[in-house]
N, C-alpha and C. Protein backbone atom coordinates (compact mmCIF):
# COMPACT_ATOMS: atom_id res chain seq x y z
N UNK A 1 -6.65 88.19 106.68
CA UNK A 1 -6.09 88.79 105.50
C UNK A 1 -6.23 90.30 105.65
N UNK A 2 -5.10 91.12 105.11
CA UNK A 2 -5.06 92.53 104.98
C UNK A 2 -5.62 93.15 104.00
N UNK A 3 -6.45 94.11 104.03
CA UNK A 3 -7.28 94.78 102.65
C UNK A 3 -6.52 96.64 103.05
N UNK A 4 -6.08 97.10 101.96
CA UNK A 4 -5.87 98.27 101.78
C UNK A 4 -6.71 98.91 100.97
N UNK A 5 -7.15 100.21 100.87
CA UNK A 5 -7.65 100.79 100.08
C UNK A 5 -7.05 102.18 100.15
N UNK A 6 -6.65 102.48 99.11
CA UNK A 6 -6.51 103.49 98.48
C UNK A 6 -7.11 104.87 98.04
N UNK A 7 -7.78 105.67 98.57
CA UNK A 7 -8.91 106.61 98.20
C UNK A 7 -8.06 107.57 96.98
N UNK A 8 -7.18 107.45 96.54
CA UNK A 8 -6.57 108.74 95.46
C UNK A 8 -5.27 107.88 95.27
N UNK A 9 -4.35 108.29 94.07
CA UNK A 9 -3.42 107.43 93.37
C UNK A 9 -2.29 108.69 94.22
N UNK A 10 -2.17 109.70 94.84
CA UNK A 10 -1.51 110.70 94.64
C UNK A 10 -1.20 111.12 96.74
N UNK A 11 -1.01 110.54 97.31
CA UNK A 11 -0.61 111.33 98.31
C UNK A 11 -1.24 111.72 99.21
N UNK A 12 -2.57 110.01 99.48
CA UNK A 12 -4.03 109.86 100.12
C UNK A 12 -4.00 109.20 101.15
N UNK A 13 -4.80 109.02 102.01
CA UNK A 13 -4.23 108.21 103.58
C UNK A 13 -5.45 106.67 102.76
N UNK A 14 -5.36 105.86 103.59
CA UNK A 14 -5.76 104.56 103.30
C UNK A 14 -5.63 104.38 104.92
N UNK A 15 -6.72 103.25 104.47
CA UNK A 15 -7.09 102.27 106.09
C UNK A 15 -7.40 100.57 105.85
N UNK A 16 -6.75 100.60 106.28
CA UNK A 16 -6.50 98.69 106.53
C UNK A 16 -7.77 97.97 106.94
N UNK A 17 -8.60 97.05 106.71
CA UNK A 17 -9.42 96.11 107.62
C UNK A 17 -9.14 94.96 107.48
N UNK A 18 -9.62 93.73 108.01
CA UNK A 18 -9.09 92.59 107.45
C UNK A 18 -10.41 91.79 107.27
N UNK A 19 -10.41 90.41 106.31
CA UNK A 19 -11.75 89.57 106.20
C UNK A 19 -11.40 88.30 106.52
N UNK A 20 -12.68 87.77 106.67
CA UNK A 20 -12.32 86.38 106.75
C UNK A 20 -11.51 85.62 105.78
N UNK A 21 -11.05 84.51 106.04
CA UNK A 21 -10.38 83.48 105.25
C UNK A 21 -11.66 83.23 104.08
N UNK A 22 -10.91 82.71 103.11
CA UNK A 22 -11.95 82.20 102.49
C UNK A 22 -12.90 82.75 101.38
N UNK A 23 -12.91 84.31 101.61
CA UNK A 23 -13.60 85.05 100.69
C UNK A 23 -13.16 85.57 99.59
N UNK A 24 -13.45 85.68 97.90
CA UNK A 24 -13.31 85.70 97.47
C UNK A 24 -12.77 87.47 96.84
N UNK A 25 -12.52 87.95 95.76
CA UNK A 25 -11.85 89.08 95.48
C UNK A 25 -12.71 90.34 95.92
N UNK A 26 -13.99 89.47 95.01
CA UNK A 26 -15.22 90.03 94.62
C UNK A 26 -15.98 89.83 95.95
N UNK A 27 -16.10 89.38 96.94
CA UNK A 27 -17.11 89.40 98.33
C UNK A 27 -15.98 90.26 99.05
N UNK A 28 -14.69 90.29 98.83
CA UNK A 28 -14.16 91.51 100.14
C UNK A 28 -14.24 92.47 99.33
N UNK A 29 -14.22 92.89 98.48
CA UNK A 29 -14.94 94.51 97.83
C UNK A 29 -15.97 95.02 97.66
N UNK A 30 -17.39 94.07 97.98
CA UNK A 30 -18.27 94.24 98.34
C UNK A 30 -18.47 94.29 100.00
N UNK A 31 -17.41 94.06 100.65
CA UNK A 31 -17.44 94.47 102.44
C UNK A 31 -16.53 95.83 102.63
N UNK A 32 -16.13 96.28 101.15
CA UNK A 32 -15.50 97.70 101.78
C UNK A 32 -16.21 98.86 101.83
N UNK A 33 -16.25 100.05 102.63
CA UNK A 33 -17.24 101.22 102.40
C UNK A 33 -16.79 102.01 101.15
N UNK A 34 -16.74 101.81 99.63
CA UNK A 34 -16.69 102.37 98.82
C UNK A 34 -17.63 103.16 98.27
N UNK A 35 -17.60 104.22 97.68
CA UNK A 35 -18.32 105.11 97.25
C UNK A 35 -18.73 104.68 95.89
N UNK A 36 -20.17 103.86 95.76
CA UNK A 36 -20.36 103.29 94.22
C UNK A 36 -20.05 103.96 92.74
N UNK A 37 -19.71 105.29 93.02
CA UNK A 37 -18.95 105.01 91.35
C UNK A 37 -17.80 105.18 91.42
N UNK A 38 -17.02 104.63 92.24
CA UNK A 38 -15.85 104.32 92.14
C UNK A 38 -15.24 102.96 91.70
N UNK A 39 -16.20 102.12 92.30
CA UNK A 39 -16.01 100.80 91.71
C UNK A 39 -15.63 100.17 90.82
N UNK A 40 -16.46 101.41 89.38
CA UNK A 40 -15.89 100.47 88.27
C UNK A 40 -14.57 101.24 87.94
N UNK A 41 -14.30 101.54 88.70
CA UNK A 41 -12.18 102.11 88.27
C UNK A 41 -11.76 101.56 89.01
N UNK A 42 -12.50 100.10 90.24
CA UNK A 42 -11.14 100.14 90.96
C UNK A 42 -10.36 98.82 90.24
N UNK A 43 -9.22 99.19 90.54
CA UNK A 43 -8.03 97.84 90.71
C UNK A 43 -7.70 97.07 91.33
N UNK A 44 -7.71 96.19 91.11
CA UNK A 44 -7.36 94.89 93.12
C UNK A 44 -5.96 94.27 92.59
N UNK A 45 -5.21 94.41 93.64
CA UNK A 45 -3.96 93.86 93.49
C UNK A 45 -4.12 91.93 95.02
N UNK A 46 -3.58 91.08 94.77
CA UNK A 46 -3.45 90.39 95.80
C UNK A 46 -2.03 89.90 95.87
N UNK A 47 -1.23 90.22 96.94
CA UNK A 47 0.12 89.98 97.32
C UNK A 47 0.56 91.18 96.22
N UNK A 48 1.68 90.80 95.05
CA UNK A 48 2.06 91.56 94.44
C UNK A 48 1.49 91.42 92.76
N UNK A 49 0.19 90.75 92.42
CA UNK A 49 -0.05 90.25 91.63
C UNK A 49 -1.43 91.22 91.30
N UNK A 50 -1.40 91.60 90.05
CA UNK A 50 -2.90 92.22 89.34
C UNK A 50 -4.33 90.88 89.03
N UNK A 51 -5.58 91.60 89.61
CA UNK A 51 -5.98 90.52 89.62
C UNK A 51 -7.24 91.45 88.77
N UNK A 52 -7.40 90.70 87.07
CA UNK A 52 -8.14 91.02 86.54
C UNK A 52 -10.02 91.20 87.04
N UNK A 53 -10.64 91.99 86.59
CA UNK A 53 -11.94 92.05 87.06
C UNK A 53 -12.58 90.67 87.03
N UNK A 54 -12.61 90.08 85.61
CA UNK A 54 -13.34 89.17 85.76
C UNK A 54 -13.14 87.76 86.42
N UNK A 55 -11.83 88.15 86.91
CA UNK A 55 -11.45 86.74 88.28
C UNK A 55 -11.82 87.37 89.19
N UNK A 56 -12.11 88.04 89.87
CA UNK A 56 -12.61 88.66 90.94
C UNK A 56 -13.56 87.30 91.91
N UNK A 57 -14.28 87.14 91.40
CA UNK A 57 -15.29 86.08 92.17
C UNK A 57 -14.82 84.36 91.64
N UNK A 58 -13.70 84.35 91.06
CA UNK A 58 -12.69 83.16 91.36
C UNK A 58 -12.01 83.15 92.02
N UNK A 59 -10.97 84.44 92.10
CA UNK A 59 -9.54 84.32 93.17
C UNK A 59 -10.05 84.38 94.49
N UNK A 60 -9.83 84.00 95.58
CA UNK A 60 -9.66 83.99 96.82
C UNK A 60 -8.50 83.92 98.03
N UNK A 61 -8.20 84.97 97.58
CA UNK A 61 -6.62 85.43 98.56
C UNK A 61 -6.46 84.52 99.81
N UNK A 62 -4.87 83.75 99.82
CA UNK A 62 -4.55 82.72 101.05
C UNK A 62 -4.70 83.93 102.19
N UNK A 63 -4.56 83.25 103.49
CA UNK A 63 -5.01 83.83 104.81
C UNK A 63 -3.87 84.72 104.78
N UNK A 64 -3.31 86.05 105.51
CA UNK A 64 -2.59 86.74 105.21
C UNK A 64 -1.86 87.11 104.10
N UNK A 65 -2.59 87.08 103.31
CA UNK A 65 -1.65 87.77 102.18
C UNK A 65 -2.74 88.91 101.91
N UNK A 66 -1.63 90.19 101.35
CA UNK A 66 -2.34 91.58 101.75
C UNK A 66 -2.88 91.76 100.40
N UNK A 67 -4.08 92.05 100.51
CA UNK A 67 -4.82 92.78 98.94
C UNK A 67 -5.28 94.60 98.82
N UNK A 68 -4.48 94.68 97.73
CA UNK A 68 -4.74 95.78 97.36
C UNK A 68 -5.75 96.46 96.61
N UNK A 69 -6.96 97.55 97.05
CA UNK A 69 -7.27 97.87 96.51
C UNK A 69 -7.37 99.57 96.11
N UNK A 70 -7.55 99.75 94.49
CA UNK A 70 -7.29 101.31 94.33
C UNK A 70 -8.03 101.72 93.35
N UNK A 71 -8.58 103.14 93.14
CA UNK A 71 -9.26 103.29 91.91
C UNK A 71 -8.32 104.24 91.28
N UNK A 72 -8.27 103.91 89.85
CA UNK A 72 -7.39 103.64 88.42
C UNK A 72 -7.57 105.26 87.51
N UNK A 73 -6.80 106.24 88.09
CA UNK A 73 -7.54 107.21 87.19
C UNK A 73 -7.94 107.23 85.86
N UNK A 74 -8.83 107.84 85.19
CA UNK A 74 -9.40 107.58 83.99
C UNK A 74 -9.01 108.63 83.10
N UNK A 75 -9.22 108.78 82.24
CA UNK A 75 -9.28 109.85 81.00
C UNK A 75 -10.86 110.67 80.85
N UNK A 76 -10.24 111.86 80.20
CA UNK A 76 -11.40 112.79 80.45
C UNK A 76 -12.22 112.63 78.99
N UNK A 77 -12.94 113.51 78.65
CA UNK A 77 -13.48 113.55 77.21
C UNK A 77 -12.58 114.00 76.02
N UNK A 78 -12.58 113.96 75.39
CA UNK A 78 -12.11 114.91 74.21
C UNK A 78 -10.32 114.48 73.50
N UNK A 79 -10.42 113.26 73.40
CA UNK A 79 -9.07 112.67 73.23
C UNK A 79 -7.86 113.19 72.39
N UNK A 80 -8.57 113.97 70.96
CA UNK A 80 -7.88 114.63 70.18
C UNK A 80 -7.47 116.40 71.04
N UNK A 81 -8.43 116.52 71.79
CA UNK A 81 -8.27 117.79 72.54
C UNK A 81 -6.91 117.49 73.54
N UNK A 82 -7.01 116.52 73.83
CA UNK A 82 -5.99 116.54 74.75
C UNK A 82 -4.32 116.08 74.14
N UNK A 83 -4.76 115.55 73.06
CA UNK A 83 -3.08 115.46 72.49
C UNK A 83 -2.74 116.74 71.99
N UNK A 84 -3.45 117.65 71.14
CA UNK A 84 -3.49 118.99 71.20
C UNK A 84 -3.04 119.73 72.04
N UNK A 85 -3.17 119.53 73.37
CA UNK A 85 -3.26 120.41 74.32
C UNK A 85 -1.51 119.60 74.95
N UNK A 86 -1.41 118.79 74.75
CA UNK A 86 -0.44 118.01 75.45
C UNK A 86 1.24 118.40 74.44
N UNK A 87 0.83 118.92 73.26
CA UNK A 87 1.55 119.00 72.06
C UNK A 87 2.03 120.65 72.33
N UNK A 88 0.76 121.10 72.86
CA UNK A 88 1.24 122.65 73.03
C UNK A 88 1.80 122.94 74.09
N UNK A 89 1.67 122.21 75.38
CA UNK A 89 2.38 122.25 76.35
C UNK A 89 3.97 122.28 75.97
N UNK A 90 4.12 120.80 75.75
CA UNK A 90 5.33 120.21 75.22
C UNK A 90 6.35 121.71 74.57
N UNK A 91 5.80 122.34 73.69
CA UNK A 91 6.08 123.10 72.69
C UNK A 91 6.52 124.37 74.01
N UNK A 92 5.30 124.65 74.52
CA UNK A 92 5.50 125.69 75.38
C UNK A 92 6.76 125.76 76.48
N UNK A 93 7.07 124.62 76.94
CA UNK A 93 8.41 124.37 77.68
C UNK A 93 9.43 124.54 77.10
N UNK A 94 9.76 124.42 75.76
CA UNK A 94 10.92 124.52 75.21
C UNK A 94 10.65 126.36 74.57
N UNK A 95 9.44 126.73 74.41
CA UNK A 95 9.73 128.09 74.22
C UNK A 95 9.98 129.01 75.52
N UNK A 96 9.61 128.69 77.01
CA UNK A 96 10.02 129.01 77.92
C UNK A 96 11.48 129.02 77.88
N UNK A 97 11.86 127.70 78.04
CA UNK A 97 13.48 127.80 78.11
C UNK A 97 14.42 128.49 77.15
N UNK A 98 13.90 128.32 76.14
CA UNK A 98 14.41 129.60 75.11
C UNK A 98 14.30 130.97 75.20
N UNK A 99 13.06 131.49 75.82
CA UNK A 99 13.21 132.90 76.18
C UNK A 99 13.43 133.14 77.37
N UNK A 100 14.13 132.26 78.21
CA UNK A 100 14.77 132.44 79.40
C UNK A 100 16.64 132.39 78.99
N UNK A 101 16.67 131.84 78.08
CA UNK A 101 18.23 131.88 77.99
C UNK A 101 18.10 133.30 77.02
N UNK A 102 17.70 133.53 76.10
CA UNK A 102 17.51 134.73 75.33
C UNK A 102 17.68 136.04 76.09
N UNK A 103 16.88 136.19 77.12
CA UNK A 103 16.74 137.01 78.24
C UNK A 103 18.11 137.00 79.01
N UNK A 104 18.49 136.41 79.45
CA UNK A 104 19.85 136.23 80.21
C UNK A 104 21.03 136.56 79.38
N UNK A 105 20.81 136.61 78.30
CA UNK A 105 22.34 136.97 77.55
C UNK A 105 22.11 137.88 76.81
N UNK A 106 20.87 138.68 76.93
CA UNK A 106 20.09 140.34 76.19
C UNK A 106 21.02 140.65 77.74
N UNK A 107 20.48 140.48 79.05
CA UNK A 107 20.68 141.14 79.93
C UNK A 107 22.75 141.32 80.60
N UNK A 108 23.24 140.34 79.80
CA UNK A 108 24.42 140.83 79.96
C UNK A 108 25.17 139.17 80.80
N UNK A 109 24.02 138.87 81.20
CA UNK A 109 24.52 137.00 81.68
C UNK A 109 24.85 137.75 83.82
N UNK A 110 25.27 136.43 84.37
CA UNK A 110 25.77 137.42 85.79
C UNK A 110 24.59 137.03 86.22
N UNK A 111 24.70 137.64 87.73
CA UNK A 111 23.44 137.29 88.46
C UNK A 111 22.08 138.34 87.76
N UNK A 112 22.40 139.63 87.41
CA UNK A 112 21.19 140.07 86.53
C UNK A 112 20.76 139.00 85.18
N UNK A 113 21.57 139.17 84.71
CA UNK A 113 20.86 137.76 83.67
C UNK A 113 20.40 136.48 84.15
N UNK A 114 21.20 136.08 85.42
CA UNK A 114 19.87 134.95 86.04
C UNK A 114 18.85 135.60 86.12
N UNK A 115 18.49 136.45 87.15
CA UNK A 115 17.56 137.06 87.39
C UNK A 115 16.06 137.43 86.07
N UNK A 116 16.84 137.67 84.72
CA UNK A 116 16.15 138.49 83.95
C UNK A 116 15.77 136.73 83.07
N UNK A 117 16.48 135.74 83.27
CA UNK A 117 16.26 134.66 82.39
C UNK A 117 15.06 134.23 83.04
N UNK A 118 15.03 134.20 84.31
CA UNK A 118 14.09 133.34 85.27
C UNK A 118 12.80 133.85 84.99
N UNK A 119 13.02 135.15 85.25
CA UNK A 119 11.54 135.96 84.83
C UNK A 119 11.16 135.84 83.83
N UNK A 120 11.87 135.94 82.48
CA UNK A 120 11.34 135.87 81.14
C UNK A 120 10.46 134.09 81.04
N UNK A 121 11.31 133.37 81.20
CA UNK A 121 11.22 132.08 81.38
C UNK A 121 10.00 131.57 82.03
N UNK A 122 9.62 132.51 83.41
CA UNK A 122 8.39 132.28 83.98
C UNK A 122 7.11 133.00 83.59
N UNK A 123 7.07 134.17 83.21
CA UNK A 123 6.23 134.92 82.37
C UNK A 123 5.58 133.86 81.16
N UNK A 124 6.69 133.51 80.36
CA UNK A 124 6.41 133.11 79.06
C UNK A 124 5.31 131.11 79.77
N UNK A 125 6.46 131.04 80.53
CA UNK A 125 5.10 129.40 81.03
C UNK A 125 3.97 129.88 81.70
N UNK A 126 3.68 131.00 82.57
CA UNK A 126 2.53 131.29 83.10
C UNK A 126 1.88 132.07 81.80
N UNK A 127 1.91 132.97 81.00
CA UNK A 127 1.34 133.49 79.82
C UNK A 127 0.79 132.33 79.29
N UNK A 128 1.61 132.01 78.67
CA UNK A 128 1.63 130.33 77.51
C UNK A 128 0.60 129.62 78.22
N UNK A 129 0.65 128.93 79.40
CA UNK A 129 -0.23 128.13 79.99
C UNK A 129 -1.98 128.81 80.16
N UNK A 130 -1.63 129.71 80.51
CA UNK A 130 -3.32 130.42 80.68
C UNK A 130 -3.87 130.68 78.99
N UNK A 131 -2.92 130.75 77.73
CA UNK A 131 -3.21 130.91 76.93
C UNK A 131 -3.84 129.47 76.53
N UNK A 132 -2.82 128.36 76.35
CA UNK A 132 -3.17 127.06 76.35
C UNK A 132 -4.35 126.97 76.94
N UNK A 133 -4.72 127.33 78.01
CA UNK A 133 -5.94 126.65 78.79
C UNK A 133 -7.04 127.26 78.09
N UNK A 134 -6.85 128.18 77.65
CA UNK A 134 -7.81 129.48 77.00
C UNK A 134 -8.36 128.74 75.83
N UNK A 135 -7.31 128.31 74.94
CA UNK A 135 -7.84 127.82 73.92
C UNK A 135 -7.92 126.31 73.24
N UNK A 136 -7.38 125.74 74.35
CA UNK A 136 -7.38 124.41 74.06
C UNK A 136 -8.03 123.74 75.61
N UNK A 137 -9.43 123.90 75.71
CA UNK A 137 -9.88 123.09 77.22
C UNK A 137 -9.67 121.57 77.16
């Protein structure tokens, strides 16, 4: 059987080993070199199927069929902080694009008004964002 692991959800290399027949979800994730607090985020997939934690030491994957495993990113602290922060973003993109078209038709439109939209437009998301970060961690 094929075991994948996953070290990052985002654009991470992974390495294959394989186990014996026979072993269960929960004994081939205890034969992988995982870094223990990763564990409790990871996810096990077998073939194309999610295989809840607490079947883990019931299921026992047929002989070649490939199991997946990955750890599940989590959420940080501060839950109301982050819809906050997610609200001002939101907000902040559409005031970018507004003072990027604003800018472009102050400047006369044409390739100077691209020019002058882009900048306004990028100023205002790099400003905005360091401000955001400033006051909403």
């Amino acid at each position: 059987m094929a075991t994948a692991w996953v070290s990052a959800p985002i654009a991470s290399p992974y390495f294959r080993t394989t186990a014996p027949a026979g072993l269960t979800v929960a004994e081939i994730v205890d034969r992988l070199d995982l870094p223990p607090r990763l564990r409790p985020f990871l996810a096990v997939a077998v073939g194309d199927r999610l295989v809840p934690r607490p079947a883990w030491h019931l299921t026992r994957p047929k002989p070649g069929v490939q199991m997946t495993a990955l750890p599940v990113p989590q959420g940080g602290q501060g839950g109301n902080a982050k819809t906050v922060r997610t609200a001002a973003l939101l907000a902040l993109v559409a005031a970018s694009a507004a003072t990027g078209q604003w800018a472009a038709t102050a400047a006369g439109g044409g390739l100077l008004g691209a020019a002058a939209g882009g900048a306004a437009a990028a100023a205002t998301g790099m400003g905005g964002t360091l401000a955001c970060n400033r006051c909403v961690p």
